[in-house]
Protein backbone atom coordinates (compact mmCIF):
# COMPACT_ATOMS: atom_id res chain seq x y z
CA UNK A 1 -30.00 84.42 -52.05
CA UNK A 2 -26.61 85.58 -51.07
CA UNK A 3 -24.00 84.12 -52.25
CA UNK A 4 -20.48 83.55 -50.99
CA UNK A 5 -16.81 81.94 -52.05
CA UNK A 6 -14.23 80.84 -49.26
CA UNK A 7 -10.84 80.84 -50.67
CA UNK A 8 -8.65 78.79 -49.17
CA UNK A 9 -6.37 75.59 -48.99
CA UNK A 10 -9.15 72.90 -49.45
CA UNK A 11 -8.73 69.34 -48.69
CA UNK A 12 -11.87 66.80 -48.66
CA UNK A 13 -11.51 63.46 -48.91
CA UNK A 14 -13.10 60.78 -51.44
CA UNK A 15 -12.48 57.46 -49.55
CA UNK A 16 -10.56 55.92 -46.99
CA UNK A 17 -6.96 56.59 -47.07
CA UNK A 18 -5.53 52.77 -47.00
CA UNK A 19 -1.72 53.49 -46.33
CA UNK A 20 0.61 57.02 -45.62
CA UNK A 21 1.23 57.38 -49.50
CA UNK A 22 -2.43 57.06 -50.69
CA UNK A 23 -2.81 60.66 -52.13
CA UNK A 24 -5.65 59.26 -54.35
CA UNK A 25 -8.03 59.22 -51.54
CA UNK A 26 -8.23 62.99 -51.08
CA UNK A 27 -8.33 66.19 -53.53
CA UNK A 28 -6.65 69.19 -52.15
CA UNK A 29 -6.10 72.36 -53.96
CA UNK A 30 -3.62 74.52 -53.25
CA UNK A 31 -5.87 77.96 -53.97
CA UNK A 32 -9.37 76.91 -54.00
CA UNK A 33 -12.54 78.34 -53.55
CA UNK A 34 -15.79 77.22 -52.23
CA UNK A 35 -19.19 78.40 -53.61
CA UNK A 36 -22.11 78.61 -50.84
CA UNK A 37 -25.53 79.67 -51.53
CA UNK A 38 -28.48 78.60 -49.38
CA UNK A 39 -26.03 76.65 -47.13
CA UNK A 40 -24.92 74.59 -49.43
CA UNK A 41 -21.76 73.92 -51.41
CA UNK A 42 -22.60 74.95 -55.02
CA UNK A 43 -19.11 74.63 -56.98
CA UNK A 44 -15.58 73.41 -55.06
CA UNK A 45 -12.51 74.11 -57.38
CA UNK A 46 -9.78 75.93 -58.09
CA UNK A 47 -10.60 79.79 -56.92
CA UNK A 48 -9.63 80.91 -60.51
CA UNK A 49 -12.01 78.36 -62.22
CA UNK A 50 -15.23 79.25 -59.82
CA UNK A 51 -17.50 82.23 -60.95
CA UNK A 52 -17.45 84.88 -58.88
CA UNK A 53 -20.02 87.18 -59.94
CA UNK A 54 -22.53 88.41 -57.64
CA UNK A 55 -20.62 86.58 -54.68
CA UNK A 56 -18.72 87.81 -51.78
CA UNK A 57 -15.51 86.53 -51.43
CA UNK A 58 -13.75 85.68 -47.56
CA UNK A 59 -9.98 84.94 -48.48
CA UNK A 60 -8.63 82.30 -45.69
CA UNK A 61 -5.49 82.00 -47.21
CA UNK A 62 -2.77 80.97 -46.29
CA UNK A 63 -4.88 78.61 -43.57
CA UNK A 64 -6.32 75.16 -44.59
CA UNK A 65 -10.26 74.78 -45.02
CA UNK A 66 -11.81 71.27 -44.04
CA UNK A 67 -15.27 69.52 -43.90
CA UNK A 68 -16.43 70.36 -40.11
CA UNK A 69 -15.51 67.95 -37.31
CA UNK A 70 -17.86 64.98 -36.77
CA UNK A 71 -18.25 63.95 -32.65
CA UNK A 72 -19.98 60.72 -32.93
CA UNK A 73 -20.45 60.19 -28.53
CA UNK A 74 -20.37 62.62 -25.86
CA UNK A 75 -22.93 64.02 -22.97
CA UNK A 76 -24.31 67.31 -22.89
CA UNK A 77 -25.17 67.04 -19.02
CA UNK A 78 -21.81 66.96 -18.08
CA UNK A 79 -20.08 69.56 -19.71
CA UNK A 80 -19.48 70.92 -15.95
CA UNK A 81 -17.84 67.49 -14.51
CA UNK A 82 -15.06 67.17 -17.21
CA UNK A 83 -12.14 67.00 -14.99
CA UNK A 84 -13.53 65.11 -12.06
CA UNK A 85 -11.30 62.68 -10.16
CA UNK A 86 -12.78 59.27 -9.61
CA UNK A 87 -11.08 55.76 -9.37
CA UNK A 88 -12.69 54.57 -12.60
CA UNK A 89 -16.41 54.44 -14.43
CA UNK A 90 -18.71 53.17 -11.71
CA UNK A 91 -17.35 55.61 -9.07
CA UNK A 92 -17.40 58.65 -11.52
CA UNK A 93 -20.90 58.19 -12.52
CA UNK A 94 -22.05 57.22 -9.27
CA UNK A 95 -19.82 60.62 -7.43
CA UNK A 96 -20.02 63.22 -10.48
CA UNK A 97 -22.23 62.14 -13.29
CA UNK A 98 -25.71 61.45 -11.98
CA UNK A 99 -25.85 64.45 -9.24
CA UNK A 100 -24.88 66.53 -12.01
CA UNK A 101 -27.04 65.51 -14.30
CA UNK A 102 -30.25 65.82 -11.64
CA UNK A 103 -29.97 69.77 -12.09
CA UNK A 104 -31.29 69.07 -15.53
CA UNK A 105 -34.76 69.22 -14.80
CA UNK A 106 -34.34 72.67 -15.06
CA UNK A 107 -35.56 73.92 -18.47
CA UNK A 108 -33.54 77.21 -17.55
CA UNK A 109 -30.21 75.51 -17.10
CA UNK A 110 -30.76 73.53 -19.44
CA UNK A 111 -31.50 76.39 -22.33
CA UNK A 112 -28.48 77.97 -20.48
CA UNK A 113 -26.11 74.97 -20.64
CA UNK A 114 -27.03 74.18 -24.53
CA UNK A 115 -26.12 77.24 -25.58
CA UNK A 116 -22.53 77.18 -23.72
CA UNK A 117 -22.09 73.58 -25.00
CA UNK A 118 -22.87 74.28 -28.57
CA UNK A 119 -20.63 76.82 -28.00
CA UNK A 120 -17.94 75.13 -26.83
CA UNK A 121 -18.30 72.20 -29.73
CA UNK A 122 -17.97 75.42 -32.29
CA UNK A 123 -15.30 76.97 -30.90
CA UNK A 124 -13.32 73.26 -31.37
CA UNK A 125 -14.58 72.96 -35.39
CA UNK A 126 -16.99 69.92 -34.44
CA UNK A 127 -19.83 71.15 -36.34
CA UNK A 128 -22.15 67.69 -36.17
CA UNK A 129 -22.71 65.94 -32.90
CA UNK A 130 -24.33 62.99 -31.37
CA UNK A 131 -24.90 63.40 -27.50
CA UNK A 132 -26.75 62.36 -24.72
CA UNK A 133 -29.02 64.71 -22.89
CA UNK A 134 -30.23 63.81 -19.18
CA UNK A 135 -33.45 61.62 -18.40
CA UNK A 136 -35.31 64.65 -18.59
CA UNK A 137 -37.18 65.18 -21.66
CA UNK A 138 -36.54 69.11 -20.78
CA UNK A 139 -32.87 68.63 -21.51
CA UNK A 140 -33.14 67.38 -25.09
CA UNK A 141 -35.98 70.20 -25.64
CA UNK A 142 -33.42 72.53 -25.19
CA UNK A 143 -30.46 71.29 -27.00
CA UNK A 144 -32.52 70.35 -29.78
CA UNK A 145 -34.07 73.91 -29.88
CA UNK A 146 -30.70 75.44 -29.49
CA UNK A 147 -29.33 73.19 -32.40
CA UNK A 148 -32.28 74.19 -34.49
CA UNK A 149 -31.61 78.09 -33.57
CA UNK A 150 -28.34 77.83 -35.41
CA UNK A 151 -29.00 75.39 -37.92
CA UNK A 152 -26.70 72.96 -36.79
CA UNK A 153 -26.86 69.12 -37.32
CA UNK A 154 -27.23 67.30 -34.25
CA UNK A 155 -28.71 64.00 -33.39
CA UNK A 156 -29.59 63.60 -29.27
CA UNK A 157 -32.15 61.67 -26.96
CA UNK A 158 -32.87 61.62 -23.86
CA UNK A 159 -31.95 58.92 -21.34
CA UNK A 160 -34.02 56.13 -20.86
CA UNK A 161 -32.81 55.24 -17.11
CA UNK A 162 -34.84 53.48 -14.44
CA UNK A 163 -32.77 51.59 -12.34
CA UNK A 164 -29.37 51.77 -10.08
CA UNK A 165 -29.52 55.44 -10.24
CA UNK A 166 -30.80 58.34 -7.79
CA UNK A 167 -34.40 58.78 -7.76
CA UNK A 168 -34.48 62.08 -9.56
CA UNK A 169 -32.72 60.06 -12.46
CA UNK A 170 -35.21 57.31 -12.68
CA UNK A 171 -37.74 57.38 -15.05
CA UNK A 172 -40.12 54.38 -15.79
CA UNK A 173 -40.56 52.08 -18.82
CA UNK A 174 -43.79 53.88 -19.69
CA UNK A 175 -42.68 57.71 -19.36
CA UNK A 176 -39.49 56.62 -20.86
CA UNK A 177 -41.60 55.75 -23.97
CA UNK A 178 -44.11 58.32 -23.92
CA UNK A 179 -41.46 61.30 -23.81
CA UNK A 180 -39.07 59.48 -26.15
CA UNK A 181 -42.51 59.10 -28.58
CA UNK A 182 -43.16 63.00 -27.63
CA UNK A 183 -39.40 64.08 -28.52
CA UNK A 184 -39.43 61.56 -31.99
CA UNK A 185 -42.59 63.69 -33.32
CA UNK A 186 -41.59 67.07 -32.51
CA UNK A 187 -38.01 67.14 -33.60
CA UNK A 188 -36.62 64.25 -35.52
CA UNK A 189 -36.35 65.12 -39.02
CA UNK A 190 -36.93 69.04 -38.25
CA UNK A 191 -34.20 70.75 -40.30
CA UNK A 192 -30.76 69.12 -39.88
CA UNK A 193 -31.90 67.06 -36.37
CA UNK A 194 -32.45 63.38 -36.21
CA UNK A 195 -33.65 61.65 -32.91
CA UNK A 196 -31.38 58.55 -30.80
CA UNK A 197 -33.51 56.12 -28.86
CA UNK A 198 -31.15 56.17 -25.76
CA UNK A 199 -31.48 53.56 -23.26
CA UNK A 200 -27.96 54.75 -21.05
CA UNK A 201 -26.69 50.93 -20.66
CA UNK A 202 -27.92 47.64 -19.66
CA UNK A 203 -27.52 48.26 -15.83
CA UNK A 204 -29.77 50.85 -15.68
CA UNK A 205 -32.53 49.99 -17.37
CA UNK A 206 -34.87 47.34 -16.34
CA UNK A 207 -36.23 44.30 -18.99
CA UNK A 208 -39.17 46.10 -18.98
CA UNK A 209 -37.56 49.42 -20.05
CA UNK A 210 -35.19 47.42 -22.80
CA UNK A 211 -38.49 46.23 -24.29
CA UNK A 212 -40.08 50.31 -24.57
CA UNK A 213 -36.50 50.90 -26.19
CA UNK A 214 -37.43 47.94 -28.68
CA UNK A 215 -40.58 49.29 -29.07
CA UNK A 216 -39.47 52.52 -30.06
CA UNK A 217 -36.83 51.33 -32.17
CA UNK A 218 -38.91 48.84 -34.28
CA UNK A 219 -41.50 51.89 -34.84
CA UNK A 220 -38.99 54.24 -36.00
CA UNK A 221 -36.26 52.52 -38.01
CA UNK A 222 -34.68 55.86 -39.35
CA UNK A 223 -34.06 56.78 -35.36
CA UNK A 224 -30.41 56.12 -34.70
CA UNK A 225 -30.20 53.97 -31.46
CA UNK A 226 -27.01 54.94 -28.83
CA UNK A 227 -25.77 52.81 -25.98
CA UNK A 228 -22.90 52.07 -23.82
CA UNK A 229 -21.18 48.74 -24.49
CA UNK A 230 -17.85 47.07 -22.60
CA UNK A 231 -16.38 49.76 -21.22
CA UNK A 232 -15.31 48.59 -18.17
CA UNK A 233 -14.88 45.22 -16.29
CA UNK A 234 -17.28 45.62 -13.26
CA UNK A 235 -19.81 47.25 -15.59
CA UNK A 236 -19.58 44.32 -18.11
CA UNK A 237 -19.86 41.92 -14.84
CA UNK A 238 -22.88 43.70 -13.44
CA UNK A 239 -25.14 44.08 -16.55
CA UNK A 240 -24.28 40.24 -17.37
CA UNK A 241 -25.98 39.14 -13.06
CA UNK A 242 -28.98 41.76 -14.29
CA UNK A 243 -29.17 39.74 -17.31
CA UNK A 244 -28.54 36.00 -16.40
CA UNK A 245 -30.36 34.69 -19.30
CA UNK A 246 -27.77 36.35 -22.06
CA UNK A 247 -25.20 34.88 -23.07
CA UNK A 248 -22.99 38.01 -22.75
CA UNK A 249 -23.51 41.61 -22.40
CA UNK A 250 -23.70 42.30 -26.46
CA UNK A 251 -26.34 39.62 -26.43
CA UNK A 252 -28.29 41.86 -23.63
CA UNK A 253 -29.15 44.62 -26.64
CA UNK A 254 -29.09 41.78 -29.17
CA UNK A 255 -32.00 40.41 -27.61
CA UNK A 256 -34.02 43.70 -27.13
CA UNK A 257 -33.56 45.06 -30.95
CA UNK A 258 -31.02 47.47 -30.28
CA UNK A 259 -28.29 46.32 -32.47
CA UNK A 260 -28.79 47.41 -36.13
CA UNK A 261 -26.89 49.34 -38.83
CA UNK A 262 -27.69 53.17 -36.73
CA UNK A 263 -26.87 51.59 -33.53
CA UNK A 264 -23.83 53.16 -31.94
CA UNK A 265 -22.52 51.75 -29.39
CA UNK A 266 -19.79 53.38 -26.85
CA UNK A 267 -16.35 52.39 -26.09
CA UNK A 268 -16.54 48.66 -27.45
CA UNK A 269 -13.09 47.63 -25.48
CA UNK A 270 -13.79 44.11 -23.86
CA UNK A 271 -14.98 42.03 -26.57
CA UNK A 272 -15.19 38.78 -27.08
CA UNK A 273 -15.01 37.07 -30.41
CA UNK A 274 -18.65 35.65 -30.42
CA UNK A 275 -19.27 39.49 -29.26
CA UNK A 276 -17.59 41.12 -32.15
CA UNK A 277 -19.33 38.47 -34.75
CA UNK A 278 -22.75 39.40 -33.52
CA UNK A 279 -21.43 43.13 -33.90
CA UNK A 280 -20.42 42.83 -37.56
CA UNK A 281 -23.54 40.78 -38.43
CA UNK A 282 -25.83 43.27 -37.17
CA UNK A 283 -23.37 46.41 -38.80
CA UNK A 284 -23.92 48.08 -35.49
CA UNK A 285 -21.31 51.09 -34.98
CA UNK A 286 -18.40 50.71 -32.34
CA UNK A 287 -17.12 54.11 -31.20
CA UNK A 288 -13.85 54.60 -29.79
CA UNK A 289 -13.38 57.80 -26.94
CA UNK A 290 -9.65 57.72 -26.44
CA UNK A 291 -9.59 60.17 -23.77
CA UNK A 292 -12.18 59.14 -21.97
CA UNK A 293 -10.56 55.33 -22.12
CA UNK A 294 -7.23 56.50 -20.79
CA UNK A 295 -8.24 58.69 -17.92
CA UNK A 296 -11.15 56.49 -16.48
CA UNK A 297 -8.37 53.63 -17.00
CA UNK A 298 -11.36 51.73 -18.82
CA UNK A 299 -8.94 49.53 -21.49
CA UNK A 300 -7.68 50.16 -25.03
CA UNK A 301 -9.80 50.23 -28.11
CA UNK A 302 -8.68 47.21 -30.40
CA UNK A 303 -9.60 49.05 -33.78
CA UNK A 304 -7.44 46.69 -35.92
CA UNK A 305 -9.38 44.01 -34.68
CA UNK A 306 -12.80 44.85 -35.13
CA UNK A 307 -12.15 46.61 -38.20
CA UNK A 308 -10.82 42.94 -39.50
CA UNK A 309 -13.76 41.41 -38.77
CA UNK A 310 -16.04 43.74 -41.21
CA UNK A 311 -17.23 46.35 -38.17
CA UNK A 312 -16.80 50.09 -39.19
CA UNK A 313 -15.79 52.36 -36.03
CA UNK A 314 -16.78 55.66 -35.38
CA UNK A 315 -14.22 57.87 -33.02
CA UNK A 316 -15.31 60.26 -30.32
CA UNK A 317 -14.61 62.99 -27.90
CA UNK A 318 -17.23 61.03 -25.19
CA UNK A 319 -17.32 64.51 -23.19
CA UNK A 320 -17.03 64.58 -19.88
CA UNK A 321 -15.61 61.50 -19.45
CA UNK A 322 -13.42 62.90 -22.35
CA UNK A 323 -11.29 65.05 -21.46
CA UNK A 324 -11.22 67.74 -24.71
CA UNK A 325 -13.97 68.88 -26.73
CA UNK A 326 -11.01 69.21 -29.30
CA UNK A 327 -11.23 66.65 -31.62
CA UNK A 328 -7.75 66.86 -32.68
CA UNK A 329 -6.76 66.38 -29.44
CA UNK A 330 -9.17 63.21 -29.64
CA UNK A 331 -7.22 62.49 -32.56
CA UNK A 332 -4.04 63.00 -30.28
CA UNK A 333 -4.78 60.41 -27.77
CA UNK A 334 -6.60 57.92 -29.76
CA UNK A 335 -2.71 57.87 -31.92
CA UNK A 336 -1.11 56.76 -28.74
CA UNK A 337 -3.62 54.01 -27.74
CA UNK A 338 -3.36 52.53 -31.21
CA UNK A 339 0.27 52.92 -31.10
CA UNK A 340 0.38 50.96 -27.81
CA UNK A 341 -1.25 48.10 -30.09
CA UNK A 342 1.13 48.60 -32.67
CA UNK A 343 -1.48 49.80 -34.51
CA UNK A 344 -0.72 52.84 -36.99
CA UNK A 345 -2.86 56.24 -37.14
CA UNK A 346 -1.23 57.97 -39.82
CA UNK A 347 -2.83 62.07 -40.42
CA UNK A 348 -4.67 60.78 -43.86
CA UNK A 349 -6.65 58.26 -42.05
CA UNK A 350 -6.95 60.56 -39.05
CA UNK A 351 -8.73 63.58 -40.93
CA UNK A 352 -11.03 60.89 -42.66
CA UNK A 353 -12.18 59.42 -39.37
CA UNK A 354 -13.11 62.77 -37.93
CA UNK A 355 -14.68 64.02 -41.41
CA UNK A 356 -15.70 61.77 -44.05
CA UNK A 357 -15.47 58.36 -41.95
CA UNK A 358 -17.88 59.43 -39.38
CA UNK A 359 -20.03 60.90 -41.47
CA UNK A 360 -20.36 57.82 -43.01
CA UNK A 361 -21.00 55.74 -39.49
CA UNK A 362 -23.97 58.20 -39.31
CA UNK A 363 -25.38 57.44 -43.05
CA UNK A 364 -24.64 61.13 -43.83
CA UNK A 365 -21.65 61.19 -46.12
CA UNK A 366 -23.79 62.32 -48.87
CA UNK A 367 -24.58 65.49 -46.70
CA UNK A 368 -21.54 65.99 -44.56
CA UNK A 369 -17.95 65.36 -44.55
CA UNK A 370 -16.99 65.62 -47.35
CA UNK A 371 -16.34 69.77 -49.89
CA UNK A 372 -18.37 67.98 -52.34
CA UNK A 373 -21.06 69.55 -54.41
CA UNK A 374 -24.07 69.64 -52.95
CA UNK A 375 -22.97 69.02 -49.12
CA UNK A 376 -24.08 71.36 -46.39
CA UNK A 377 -21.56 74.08 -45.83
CA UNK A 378 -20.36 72.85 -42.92
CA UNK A 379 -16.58 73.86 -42.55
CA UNK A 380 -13.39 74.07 -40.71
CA UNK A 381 -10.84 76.65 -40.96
CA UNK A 382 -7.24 75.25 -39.30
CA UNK A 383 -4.17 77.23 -38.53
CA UNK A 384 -1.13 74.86 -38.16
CA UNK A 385 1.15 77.58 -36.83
CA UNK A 386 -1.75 78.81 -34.34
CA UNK A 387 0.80 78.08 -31.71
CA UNK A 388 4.63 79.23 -31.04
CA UNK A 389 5.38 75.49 -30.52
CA UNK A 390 3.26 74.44 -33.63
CA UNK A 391 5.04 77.77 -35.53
CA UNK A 392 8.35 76.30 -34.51
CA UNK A 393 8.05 72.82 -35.92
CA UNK A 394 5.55 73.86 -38.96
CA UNK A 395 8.90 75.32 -40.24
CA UNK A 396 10.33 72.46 -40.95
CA UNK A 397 6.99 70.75 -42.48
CA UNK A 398 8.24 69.41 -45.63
CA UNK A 399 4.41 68.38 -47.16
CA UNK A 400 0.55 68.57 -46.25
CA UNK A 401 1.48 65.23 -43.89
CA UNK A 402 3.22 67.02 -42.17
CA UNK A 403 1.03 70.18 -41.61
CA UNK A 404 -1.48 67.78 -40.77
CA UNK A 405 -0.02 65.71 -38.42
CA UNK A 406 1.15 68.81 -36.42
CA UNK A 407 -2.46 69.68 -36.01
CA UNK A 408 -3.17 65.84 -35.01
CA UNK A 409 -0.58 65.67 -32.32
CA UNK A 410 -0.58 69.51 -31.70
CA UNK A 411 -3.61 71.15 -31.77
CA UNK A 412 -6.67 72.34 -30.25
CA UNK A 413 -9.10 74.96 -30.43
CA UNK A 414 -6.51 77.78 -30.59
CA UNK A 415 -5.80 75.98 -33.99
CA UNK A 416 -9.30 76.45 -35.03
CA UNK A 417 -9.79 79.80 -36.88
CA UNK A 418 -13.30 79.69 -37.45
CA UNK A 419 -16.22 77.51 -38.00
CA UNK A 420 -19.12 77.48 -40.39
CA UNK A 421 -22.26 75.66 -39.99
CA UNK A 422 -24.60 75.53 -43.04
CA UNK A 423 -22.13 78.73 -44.29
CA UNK A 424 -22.77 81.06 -41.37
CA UNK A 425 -19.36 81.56 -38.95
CA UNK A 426 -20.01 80.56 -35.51
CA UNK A 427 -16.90 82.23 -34.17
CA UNK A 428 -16.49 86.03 -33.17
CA UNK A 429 -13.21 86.56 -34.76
CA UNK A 430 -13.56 85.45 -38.21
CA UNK A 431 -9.41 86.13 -39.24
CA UNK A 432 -6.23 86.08 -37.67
């Protein structure tokens, strides 16, 4: 079995960073190496302390070497609708979204459009992702298979949708369940994929279809459940008349066994206290999508809040309402809409979220996020000064804060040198 050490600036963290100053939550050497074999991390120390023999060694000095990014919410069908102008959610789905996503029926496009999307999430350094595919059972086949090709971690599921959406969307309760079933036995738990019962949200799925989602859920308990929750106030409004007999729109999923510990639940902004209560009770996952927040104008994320009341929050890119694969540019923005709260995002907490803390949302800390021996080999390779502008003010960086809040605020996928999954690069030029 081949073996191989990356040499680099390591930094993993341990815990959650608590303020700016806790350096205890992370170890970072300054010349480390990283032992893979079999896609795993075998040994993570200093490079002069790890044994070498028999192993190739890829220096990535001086550049900084991470745990792979963790995108806990986005949409593989519209990875061709990012940047469409719309007043806010309704209109967008109604005017972008769900014609776009009819042209995944196609098991061509959609082998096509997997590959460019996994692509896409490489070239960024997310190297774990949870997305929705299309109602089309053909859609998931192919990302899934695609995901498998590479060895890539990936949880997906196709959309359970059978209301308030073009007929070529709309499955029914039945086929909903009997391709979700199908999907659940051929791929979930195949190599590094795990399955996500997906009923889209509340509006478009009838009773009947919320009660094949509970169906499928209670059956397969280790089957991570993702939803859409409060993201806007017409679709809060709407799914509360389809539901008159809940008391509000978390008691909609409540009632049909779709809020547990692996539920995760998009955008989360319009809560109200009973809401959040029944939230942290269940330990069902809120996951903030700053970008896709700001530009649909949907609200703010209160993370202090709900983080106060015992919920742990997962962060996310929510491509294409997102507006950046990139997520240190979901980073970026989600540092301004906490800010706006008076709510602090310093870069320790930050590269936790996206590593470590969402990992641990997902269950998988003991497997990802973290340079921990043991962990897959999933990796990161950042470049602060990947940019003149980020060159210019990396020069007067006075610490590892510093270099890492430049690449918060700063960067994107030019600052991503290269990405591993399970120890094999994903991107054609390795060094720079």
């Amino acid at each position: 079995m081949t073996k191989e050490i990356i040499r680099a600036r390591l930094l993993s963290f341990e815990r959650e960073p608590q303020t700016p100053d806790d350096t205890a939550s992370f170890r970072y050497i300054e010349d480390g190496g990283l032992l893979i074999e079999g896609g795993l991390i075998r040994a993570f120390d200093a490079f002069d302390r790890i044994d070498a023999t028999g192993a190739r060694i890829i220096d990535h000095r001086p550049h900084l070497v991470m745990p792979g990014f963790i995108d806990t919410h986005l949409h593989f069908p519209q990875t061709q609708v990012i940047a469409s102008w719309a007043a806010e959610l309704l209109d967008w789905l109604n005017d972008y979204t769900f014609p776009e996503e009819t042209r995944y029926s196609d098991p061509a496009l959609c082998a096509t459009m997997a590959r460019a999307f996994l692509d896409m999430l490489s070239a960024h350094g997310t190297t774990t992702a949870v997305a929705y595919s299309s109602v089309h059972a053909t859609s998931a086949e192919a990302l899934f298979a695609e995901a498998h090709r590479r060895d890539m971690r990936l949880i997906t599921g196709k959309v359970m949708m059978d209301r308030n959406a073009p007929d070529a969307l709309c499955d029914t309760a039945q086929s909903s369940y009997d391709d979700s079933k199908a999907l659940i036995t051929r791929w979930h738990g195949r190599g590094r994929l795990s399955y996500a019962i997906t009923p889209r949200f509340a509006i478009t799925s009838t009773p009947a279809q919320m009660e094949a989602a509970q169906a499928l859920a209670a059956e397969h308990p280790d089957c991570y459940i993702q939803t859409h929750l409060s993201e806007n106030h017409a679709e809060i409004a709407l799914s509360c008349q389809l539901y008159p007999d809940a008391v509000d729109y978390t008691d909609i999923y409540a009632r049909y066994g779709m809020l547990r510990e692996n539920s995760l639940l998009g955008h989360a902004i319009h809560l109200s206290d009973r809401e959040i209560g029944a939230l942290a009770e269940a330990g069902a996952k809120p996951v903030f999508c700053p970008t896709s927040n700001l530009y649909l104008g949907s609200g703010l994320f209160d993370d202090a809040k709900l983080r106060a009341a015992g919920l742990t929050n997962a962060i996310a890119s929510d491509i294409g309402g997102g507006t950046s694969y990139s997520m240190l540019q979901t980073l970026s923005e989600g540092y301004k809409v906490l800010q706006l709260q008076r709510q602090r995002l310093h870069p320790y907490r930050a590269f936790h979220w996206i590593t470590r803390g969402n990992a641990a949302v997902l269950g998988l800390q003991d497997r990802i996020g973290t340079l921990e021996v043991g962990t897959e080999a999933d990796l990161v390779v950042l470049d602060a000064r990947a940019t003149p502008a980020m060159a210019l003010r990396m020069e007067r960086a006075r610490n590892l804060m510093d270099e890492l809040f430049t690449l918060q605020i700063m960067g994107d996928d030019r600052a991503v040198v290269q990405t591993y999954l399970a120890g094999m690069p994903q991107k054609a030029v390795a060094f720079r």
